[in-house]
Protein backbone atom coordinates (compact mmCIF):
# COMPACT_ATOMS: atom_id res chain seq x y z
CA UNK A 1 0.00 0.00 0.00
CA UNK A 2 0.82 3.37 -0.36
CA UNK A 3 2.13 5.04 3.06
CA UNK A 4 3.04 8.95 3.66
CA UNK A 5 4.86 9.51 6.79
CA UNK A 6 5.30 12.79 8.39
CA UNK A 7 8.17 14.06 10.55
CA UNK A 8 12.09 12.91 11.27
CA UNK A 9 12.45 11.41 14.81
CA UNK A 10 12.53 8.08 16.15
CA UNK A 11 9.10 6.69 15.80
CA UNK A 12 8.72 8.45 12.03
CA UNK A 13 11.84 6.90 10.84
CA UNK A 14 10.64 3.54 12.71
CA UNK A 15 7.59 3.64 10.77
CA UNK A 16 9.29 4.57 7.55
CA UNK A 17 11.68 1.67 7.53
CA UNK A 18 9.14 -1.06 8.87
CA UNK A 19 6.71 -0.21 6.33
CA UNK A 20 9.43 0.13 3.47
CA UNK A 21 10.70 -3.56 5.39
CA UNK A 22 7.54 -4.78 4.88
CA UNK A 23 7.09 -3.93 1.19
CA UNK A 24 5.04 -0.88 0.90
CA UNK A 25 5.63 2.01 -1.24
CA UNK A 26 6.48 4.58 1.74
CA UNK A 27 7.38 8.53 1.54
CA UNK A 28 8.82 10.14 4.08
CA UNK A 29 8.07 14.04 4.59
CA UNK A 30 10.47 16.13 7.00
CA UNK A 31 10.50 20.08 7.42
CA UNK A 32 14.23 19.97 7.67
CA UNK A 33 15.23 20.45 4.22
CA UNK A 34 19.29 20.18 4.52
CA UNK A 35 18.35 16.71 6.57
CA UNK A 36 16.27 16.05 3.30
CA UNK A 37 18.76 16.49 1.53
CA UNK A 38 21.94 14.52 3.02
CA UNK A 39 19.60 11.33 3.25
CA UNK A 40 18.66 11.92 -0.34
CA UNK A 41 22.60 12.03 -1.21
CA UNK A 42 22.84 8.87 1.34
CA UNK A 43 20.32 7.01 -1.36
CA UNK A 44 17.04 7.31 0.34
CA UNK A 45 17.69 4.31 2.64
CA UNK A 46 17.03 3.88 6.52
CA UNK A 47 19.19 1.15 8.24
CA UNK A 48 16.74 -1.14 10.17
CA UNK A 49 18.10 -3.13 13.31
CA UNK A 50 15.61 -5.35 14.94
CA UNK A 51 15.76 -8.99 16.85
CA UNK A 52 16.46 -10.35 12.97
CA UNK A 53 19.71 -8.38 12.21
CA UNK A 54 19.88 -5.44 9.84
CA UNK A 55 17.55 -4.36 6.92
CA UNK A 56 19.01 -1.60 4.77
CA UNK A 57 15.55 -0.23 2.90
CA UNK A 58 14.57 1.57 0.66
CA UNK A 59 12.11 4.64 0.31
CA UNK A 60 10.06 5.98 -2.56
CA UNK A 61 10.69 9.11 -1.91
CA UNK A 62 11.96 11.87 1.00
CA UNK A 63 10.85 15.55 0.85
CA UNK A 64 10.18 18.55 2.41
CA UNK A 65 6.92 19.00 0.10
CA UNK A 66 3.87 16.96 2.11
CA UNK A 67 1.90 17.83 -0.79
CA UNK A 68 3.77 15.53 -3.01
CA UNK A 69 4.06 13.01 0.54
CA UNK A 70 0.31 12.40 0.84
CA UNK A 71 -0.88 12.59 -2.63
CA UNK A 72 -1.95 9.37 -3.54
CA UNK A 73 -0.94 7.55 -0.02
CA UNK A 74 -4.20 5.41 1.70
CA UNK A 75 -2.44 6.32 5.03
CA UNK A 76 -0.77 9.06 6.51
CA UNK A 77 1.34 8.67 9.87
CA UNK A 78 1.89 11.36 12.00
CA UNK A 79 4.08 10.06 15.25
CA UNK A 80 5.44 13.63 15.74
CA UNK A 81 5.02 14.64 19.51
CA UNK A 82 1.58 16.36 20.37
CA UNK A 83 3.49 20.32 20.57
CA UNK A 84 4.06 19.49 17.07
CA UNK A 85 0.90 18.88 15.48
CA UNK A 86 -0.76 22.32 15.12
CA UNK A 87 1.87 23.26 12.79
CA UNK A 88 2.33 20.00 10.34
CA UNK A 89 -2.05 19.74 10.49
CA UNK A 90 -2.37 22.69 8.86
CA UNK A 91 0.50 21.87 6.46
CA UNK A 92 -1.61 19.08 5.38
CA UNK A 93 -4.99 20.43 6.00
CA UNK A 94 -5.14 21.36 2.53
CA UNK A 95 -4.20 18.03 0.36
CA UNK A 96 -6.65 16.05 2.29
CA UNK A 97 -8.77 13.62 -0.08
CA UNK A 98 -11.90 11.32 0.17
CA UNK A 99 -10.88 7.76 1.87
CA UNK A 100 -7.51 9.41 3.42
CA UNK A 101 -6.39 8.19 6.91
CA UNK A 102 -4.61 10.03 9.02
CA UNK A 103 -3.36 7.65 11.70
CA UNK A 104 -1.71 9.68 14.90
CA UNK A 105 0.33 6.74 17.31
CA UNK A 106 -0.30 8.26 19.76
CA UNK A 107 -1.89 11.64 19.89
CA UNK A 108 -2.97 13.41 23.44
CA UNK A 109 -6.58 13.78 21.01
CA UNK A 110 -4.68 14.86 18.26
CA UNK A 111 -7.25 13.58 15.97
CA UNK A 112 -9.23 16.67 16.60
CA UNK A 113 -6.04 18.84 16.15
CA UNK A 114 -6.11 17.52 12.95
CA UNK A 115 -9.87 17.85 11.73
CA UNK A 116 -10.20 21.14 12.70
CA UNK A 117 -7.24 22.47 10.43
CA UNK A 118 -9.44 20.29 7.55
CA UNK A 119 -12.02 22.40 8.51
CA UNK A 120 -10.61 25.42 9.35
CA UNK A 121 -8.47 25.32 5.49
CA UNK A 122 -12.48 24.72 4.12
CA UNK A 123 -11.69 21.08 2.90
CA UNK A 124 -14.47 19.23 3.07
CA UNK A 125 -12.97 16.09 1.98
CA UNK A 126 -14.39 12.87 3.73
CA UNK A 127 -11.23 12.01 5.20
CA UNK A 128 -10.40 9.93 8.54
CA UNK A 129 -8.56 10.66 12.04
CA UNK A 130 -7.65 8.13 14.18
CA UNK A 131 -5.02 7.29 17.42
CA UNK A 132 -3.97 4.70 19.59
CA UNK A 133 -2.34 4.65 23.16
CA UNK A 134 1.33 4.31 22.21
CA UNK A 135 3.64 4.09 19.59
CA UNK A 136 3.64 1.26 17.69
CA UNK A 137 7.86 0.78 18.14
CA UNK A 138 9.85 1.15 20.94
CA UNK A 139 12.59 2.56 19.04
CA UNK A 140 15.57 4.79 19.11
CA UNK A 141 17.59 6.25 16.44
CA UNK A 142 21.18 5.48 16.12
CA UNK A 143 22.48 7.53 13.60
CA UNK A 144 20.78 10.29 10.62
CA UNK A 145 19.21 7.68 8.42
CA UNK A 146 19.20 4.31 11.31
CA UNK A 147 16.75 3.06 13.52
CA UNK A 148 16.74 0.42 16.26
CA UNK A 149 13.60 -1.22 16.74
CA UNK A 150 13.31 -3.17 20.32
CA UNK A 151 9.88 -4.02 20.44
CA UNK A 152 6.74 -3.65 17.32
CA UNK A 153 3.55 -3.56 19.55
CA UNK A 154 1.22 -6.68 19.96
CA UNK A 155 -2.05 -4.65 20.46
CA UNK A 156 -3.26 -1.08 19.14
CA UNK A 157 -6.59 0.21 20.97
CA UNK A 158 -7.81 2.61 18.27
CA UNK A 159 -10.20 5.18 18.62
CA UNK A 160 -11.49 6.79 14.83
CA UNK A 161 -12.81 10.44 14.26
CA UNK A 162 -15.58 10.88 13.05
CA UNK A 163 -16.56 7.50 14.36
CA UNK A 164 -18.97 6.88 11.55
CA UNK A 165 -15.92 6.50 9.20
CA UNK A 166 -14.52 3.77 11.33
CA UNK A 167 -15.12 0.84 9.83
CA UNK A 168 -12.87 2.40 6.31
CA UNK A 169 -10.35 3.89 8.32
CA UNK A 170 -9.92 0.40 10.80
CA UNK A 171 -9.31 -1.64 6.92
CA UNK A 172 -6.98 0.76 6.23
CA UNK A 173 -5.03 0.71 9.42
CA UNK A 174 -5.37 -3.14 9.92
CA UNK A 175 -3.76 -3.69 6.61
CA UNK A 176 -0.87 -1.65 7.82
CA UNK A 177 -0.22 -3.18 11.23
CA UNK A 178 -2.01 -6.70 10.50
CA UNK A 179 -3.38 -8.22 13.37
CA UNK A 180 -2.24 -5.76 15.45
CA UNK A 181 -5.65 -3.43 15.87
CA UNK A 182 -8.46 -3.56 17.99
CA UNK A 183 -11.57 -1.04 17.65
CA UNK A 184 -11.54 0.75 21.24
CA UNK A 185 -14.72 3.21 19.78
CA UNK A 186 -14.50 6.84 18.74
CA UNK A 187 -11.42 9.72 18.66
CA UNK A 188 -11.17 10.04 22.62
CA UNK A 189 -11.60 6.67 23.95
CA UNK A 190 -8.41 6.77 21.83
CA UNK A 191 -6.94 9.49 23.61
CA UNK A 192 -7.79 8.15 26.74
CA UNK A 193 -5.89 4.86 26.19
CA UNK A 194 -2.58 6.87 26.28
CA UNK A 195 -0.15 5.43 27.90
CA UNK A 196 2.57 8.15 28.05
CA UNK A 197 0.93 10.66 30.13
CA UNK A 198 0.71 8.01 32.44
CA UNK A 199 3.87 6.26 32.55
CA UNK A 200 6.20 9.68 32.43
CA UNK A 201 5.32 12.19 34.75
CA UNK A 202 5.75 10.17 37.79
CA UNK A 203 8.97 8.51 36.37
CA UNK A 204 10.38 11.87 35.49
CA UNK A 205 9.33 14.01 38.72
CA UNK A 206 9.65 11.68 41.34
CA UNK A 207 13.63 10.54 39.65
CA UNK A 208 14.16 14.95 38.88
CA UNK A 209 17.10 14.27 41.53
CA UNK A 210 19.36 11.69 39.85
CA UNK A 211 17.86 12.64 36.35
CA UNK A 212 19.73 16.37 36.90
CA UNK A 213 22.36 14.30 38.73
CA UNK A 214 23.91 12.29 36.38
CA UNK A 215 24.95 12.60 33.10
CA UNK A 216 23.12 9.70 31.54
CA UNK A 217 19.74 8.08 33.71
CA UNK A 218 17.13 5.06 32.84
CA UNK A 219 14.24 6.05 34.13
CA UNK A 220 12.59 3.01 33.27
CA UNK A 221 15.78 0.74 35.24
CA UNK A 222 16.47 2.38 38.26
CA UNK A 223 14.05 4.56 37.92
CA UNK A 224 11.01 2.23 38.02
CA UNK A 225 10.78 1.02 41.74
CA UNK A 226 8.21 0.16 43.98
CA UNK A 227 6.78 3.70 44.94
CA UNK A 228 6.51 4.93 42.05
CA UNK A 229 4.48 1.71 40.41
CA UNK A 230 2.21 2.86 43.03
CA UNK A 231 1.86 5.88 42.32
CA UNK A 232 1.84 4.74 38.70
CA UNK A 233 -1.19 2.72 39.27
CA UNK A 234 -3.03 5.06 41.04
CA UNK A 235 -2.42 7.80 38.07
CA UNK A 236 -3.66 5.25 35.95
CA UNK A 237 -6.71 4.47 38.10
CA UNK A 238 -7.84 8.24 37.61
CA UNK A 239 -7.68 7.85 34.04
CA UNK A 240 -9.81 4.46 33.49
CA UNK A 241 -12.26 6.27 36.06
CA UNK A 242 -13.09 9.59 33.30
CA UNK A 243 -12.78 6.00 30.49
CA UNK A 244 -15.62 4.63 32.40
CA UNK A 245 -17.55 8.31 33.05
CA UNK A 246 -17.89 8.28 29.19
CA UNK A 247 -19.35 4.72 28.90
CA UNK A 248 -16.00 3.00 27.37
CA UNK A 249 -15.87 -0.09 28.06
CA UNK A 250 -13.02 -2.74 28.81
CA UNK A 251 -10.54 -3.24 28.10
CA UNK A 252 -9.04 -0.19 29.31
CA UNK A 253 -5.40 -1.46 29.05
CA UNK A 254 -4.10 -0.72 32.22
CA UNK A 255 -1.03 0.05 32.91
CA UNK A 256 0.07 -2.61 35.49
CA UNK A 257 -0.23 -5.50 32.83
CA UNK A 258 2.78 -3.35 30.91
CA UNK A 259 5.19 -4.72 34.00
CA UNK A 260 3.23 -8.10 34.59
CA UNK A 261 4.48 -11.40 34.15
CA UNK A 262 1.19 -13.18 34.01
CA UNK A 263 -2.24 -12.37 33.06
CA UNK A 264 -3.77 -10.00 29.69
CA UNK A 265 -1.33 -8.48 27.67
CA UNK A 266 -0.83 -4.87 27.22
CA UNK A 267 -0.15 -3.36 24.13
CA UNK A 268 3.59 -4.39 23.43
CA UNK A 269 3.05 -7.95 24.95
CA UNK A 270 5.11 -9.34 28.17
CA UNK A 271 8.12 -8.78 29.44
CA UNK A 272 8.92 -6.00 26.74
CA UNK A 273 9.96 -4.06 30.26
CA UNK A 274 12.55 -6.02 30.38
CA UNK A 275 13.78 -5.96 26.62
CA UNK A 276 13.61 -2.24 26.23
CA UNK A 277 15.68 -1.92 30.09
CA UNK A 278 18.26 -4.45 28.48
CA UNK A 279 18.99 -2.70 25.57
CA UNK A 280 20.31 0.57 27.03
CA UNK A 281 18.75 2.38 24.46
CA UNK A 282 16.50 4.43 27.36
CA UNK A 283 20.08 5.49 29.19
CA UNK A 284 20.01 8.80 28.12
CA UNK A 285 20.32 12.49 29.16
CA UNK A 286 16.63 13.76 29.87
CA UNK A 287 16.61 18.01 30.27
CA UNK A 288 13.27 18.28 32.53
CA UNK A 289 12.47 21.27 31.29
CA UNK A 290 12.90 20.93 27.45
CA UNK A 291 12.05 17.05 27.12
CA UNK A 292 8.95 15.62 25.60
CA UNK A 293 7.74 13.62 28.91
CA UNK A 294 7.59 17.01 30.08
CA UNK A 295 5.81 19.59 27.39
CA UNK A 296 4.09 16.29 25.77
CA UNK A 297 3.22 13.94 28.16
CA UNK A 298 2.85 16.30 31.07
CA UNK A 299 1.59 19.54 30.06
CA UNK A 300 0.13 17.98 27.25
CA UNK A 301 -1.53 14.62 28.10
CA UNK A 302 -2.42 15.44 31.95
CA UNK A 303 -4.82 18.57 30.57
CA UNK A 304 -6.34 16.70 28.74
CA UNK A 305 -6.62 14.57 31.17
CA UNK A 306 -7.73 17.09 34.00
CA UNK A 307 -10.02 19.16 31.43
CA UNK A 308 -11.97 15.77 30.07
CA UNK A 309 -12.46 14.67 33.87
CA UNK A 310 -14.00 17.75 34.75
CA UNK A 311 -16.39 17.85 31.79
CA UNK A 312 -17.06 14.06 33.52
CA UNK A 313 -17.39 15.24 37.04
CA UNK A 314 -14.29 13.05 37.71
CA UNK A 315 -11.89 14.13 40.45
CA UNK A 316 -8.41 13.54 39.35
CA UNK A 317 -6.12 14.88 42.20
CA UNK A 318 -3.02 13.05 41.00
CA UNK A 319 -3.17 14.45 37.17
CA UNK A 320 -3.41 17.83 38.78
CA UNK A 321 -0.79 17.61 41.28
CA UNK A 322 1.97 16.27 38.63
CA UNK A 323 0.83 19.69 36.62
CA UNK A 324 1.48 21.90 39.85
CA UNK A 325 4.63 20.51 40.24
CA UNK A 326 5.69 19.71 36.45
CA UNK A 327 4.77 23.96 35.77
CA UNK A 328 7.06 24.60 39.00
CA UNK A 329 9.95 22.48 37.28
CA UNK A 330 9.50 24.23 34.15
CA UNK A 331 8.73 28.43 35.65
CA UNK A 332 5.22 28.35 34.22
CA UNK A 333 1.70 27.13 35.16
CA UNK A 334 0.65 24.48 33.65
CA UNK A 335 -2.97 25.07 34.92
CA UNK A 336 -2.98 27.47 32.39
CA UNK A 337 -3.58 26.55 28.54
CA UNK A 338 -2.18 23.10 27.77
CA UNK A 339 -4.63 20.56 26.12
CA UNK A 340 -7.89 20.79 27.11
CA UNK A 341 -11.21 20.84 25.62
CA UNK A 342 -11.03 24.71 25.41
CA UNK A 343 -8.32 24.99 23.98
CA UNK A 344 -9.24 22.66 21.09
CA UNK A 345 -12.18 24.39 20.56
CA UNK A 346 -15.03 21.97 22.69
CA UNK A 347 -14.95 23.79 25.69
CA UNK A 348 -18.64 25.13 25.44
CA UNK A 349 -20.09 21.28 24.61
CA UNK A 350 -21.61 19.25 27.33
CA UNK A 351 -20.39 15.88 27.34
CA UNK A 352 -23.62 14.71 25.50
CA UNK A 353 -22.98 17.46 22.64
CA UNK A 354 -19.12 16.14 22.52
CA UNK A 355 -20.43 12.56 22.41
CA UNK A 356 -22.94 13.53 19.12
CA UNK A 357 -19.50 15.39 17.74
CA UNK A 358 -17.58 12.25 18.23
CA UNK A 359 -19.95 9.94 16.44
CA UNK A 360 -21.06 12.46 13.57
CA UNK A 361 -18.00 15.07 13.26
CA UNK A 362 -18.05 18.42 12.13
């Protein structure tokens, strides 16, 4: 199939080179035009490394012109981090076309990012928006045009905007990650299956100490210890409670199954805890105030988080407490602006109105 993916960092260039591994005809778009241009001297390839050894690929074609990226492609994958997709939706907004996709792994609701710049550019084509909870690699880049792949996910809960489209946009992502997908309902029962604003904050604020510290820290090694699992879990439990305020149902893919030996498995099967700790590839220097578990995951994904609780009647003291203290990190208040339903636009709609949104879009 034909497969347009958008941006240059780990999980893009993951994406570009599995789906180029796995025969389709895949262009990559970046904004970076002199990075365009070395990997289009380099021959267009990405370097693969997973559990099999090394795949060197090749692309159909890398530009800095999304236009010419996404015309023609069935899907379009956007894995760029949530602060970036106001700027590359309305990029595309325009070259949108009947039966499109526009898959977002994950998004911090995203989708609706995205469907408003449709709107907002006046193109009324019928296309689809859809997320999951997590990206669908744990990956790492190890040089300009190479990717290491640890882990390809076993389940994606995807949610679809407008949720009448589903059924087209679920054959269209199912043929991409085969076997892989499971229907989890409309755009923000997608949202609300991400796992990052759940996982990072407490791993990043309750390890600040040794993450300024030292030069290089796993957060996910010694990082992930017994306290902060609990607190983990209880994070967690806030968000399943606004999953079930809306009426989602199970499974809500908690969190706890991610570290579990026994029992359901989460979305990148068991003991990938253990596989991504072993490969070192998380050791790395993490700047608290510049880092995406920080402006995505935090600011981000806990507003939305907070603001869709509210609209619940949902009390989530934890969410809001990592926000306090994440904006104190960072010099700024986080209570202010971030993701919420206001910001995007929703914040007058009761949660009935929002549900009828969901289901029927714009």
């Amino acid at each position: 199939m034909k497969i347009a993916v958008l941006g240059g960092g780990n999980g893009s260039f993951a994406a570009a080179g599995d789906f180029a591994l796995s025969g389709n005809e895949v262009r990559l778009w970046r904004r970076d035009a002199d990075q365009v241009a070395a990997h289009r001297a380099a021959g267009a390839n990405i370097l693969v490394k997973d559990h099999n050894g090394r795949h060197d690929v090749k692309l159909a074609l890398v530009t800095t012109d999304i236009a010419q990226a996404v015309d023609g492609s069935e899907l379009i994958l956007c894995p760029a981090p949530a602060f970036a997709q106001a700027d590359i939706a309305r990029l595309l907004a325009p070259h949108l076309r009947d039966g499109q996709v526009v898959f977002l792994p994950p998004a911090t609701f995203g989708s609706m990012v995205f469907a408003k710049a449709a709107q907002d550019a006046g193109n009324l084509a019928k296309a689809s928006f859809a997320e999951t909870g997590t990206l669908p690699w744990l990956t790492r880049k190890h040089g300009p045009f190479e990717v290491a792949i640890t882990i390809r996910a076993k389940r994606l809960p995807v949610g679809v905007f407008p949720l009448d489209r589903a059924p087209h946009a679920l054959e269209i992502i199912g043929r991409a990650f085969p076997g892989v997908i499971e229907p989890c309902g409309d755009a923000l029962s997608g949202a609300l299956m991400n796992a990052g604003p759940i996982i990072h904050p407490p791993l990043i604020v309750m390890n600040a100490g040794p993450i300024e510290h030292f030069e290089r820290w796993d957060i996910h090694k010694e990082g992930t210890q017994a306290a902060i699992r609990r607190v983990t879990d209880a994070l967690d439990a806030e968000r399943i409670a606004v999953r079930e305020a809306f009426d989602y149902g199970a499974p809500h893919f908690p969190l706890a199954h991610h570290y579990a030996k026994e029992g359901e498995i989460w979305m990148y099967g068991r003991g990938s805890h253990d596989r991504l700790t072993d490969s070192g590839d998380w050791r790395e220097r993490i700047v608290l105030t510049e880092h995406r578990y920080m402006r995505e995951d935090l600011r981000l994904g806990l507003s939305l988080l907070a603001s869709v609780a509210d609209l619940a009647g949902v009390v989530t003291p934890l969410a809001k407490a990592f926000l306090s203290i994440g904006g104190a990190v960072c010099g700024e208040d986080f209570a202010q602006g971030g993701r919420t339903l206001e910001t995007l636009g929703l914040g007058n709609l009761s949660k009935a109105e929002l549900q009828t949104l969901l289901r029927n879009g714009f």
